[in-house]
Protein backbone atom coordinates (compact mmCIF):
# COMPACT_ATOMS: atom_id res chain seq x y z
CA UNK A 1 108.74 95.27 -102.80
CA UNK A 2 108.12 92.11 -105.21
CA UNK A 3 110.90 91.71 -107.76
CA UNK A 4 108.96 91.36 -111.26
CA UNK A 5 111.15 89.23 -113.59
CA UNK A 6 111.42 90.25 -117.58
CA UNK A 7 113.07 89.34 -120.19
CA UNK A 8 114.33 92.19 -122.44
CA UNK A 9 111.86 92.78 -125.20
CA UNK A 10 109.35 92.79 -122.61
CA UNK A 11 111.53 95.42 -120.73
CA UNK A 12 111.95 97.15 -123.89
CA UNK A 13 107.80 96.98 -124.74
CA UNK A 14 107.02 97.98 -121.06
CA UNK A 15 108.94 101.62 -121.65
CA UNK A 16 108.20 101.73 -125.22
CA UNK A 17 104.05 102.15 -123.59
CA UNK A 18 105.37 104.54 -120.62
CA UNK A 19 107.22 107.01 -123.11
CA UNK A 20 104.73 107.07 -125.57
CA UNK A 21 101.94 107.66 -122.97
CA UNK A 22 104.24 110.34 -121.26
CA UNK A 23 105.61 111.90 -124.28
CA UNK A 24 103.12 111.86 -126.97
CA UNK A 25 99.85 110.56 -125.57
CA UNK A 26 99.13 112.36 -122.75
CA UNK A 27 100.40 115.65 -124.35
CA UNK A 28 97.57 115.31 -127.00
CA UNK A 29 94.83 114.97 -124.79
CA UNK A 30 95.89 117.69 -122.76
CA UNK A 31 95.82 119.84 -125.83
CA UNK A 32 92.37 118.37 -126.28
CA UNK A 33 90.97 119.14 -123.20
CA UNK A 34 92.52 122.88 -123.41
CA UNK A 35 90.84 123.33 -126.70
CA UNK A 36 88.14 121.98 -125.36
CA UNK A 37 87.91 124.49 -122.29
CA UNK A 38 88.32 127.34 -124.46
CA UNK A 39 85.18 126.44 -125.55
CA UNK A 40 83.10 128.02 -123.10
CA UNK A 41 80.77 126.30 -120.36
CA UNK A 42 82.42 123.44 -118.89
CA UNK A 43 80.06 121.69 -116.68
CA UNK A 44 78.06 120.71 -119.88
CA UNK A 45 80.89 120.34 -122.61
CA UNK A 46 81.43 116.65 -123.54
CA UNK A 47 84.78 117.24 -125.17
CA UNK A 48 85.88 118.32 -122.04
CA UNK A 49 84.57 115.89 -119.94
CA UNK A 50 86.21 113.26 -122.27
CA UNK A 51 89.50 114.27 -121.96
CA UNK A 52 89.80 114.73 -118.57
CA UNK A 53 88.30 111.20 -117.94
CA UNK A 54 91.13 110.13 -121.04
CA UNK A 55 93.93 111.94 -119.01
CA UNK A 56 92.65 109.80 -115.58
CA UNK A 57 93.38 106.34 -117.50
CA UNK A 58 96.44 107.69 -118.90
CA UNK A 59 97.81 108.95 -115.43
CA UNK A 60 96.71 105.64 -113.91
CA UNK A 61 98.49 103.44 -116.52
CA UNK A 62 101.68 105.27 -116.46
CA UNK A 63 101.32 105.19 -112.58
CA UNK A 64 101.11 101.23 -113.00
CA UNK A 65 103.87 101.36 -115.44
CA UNK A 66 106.02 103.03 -113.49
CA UNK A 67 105.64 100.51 -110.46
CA UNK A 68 106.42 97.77 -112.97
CA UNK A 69 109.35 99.57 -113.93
CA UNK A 70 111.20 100.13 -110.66
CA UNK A 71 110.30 96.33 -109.75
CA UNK A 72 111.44 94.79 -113.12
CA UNK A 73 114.60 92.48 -113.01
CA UNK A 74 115.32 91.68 -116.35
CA UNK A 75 116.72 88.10 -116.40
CA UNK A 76 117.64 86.58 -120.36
CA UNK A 77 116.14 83.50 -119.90
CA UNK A 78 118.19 81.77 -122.95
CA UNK A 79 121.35 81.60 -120.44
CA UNK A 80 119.23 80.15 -117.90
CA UNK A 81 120.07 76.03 -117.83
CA UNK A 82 116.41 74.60 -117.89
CA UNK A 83 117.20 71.17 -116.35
CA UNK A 84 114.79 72.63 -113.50
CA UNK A 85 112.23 74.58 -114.27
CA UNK A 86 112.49 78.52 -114.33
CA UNK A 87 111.52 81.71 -115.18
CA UNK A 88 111.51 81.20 -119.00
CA UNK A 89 111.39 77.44 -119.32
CA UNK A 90 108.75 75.86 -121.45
CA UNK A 91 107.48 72.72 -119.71
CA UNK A 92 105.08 69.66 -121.35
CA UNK A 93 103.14 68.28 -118.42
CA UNK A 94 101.35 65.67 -118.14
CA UNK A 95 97.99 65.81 -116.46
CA UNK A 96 97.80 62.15 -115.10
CA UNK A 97 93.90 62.43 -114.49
CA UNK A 98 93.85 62.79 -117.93
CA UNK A 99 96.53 61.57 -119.60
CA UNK A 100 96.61 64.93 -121.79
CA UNK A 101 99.51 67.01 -122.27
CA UNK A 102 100.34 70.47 -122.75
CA UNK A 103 102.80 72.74 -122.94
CA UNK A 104 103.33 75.85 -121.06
CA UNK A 105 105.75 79.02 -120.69
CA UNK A 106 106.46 80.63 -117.09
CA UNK A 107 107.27 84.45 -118.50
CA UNK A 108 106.51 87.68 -116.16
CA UNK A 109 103.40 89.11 -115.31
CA UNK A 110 103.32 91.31 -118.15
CA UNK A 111 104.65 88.99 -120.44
CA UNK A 112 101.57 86.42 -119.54
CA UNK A 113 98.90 85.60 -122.31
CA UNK A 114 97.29 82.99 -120.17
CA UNK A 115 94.93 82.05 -123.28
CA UNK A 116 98.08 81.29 -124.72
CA UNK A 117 99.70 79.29 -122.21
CA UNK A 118 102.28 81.74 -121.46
CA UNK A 119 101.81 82.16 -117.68
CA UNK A 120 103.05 84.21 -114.94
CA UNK A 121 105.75 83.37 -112.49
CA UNK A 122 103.45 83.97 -109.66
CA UNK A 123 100.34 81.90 -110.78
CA UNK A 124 99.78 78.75 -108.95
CA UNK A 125 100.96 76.52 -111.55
CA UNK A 126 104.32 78.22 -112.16
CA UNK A 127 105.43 78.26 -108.54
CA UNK A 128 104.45 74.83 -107.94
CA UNK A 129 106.41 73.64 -110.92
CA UNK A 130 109.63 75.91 -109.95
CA UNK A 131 112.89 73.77 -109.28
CA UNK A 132 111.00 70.68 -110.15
CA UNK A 133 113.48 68.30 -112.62
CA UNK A 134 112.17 65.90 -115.67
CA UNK A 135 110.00 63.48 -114.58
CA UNK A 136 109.01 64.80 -111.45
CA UNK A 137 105.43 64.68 -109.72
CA UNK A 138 103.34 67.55 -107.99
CA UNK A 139 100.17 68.43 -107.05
CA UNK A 140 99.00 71.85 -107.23
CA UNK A 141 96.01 73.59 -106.02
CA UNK A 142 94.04 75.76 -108.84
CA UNK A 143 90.83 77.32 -108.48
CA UNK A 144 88.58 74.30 -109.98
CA UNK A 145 90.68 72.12 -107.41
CA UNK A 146 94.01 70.11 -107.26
CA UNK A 147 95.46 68.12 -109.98
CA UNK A 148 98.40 66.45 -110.50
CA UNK A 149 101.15 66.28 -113.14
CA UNK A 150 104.03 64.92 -114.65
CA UNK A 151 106.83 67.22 -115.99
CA UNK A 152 107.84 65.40 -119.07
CA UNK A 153 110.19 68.35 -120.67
CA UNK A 154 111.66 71.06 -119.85
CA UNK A 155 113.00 73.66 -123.07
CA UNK A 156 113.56 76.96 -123.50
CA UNK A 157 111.94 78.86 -126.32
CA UNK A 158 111.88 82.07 -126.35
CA UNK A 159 108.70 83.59 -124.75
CA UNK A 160 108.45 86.36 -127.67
CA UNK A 161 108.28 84.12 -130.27
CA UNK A 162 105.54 82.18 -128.75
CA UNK A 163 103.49 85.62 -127.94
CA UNK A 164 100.38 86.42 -130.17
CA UNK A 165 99.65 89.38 -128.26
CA UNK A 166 102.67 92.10 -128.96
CA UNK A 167 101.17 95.84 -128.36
CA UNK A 168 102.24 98.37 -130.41
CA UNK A 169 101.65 102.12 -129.81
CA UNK A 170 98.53 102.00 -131.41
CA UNK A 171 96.89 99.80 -128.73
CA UNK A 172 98.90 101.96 -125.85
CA UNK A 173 96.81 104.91 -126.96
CA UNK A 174 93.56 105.49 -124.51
């Protein structure tokens, strides 16, 4: 089994979805659908139909949920050092093709908003950067091809502050 790193809020986000999906969410539409069945003829009641196909996402998400759960390590990546890159550093590169930089965040897999430059610790990038120092070279293989870069910095700033993308339980509901 693949260890998912997390930091704590995203620990913290990841059961706030699974209990409100167990607890409140799924209990609703069950009530739905039963209301709905009580409603007579069932192979032609869209109410029904609804909430059973509602109660099929939910079971799948908290399925997935509950993987990412059991595989979560939760690792604080402020005590982390950051003179190499790791989970929670935020790196400039350099692309030396270029000669453009940019800054990016390795976070976990749940924590990624790749739009956002906050990328997973298992992308292509991240694990070709990992353990690299200032001012170090690498090549790395992404799907448009390789290119090359320059770590100019490596920071640490913390990956919730630079989310734009926080769920709440609004968005967990189906």
């Amino acid at each position: 089994m693949r260890v998912e790193p997390i930091t704590q809020e995203g620990y913290d986000l990841l059961l706030l979805e699974f209990k409100f999906l167990k607890d409140k969410e799924k209990p609703k539409v069950n009530r739905e659908k039963q209301e709905a069945a009580a409603q007579g003829d069932r192979s032609e009641n869209a109410d029904y139909h609804a909430a059973k196909e509602k109660l099929r996402h939910i079971d799948k998400r908290l399925f997935y949920l509950n993987s990412m759960i059991e595989k979560s390590k939760i690792i604080d990546p402020s005590i982390l050092k950051h003179d190499r890159v790791s989970f929670g550093s935020t790196i400039t590169l350099l692309d030396l093709e270029s000669d453009e930089e940019r800054e990016i965040t390795i976070c976990g897999v749940l924590e990624s908003e790749p739009d956002n430059l906050l990328i997973s610790i298992h992308a292509p990038l991240s694990q070709a950067m990992l353990g690299k120092l200032e001012g170090d070279d690498f090549i790395v293989t992404l799907p448009n091809g390789k290119k090359e870069y320059e770590i100019v910095k490596i920071e640490y700033i913390n990956i919730f502050s630079l989310k734009q993308v926080i769920k709440s339980e609004k968005e967990f509901a189906v």
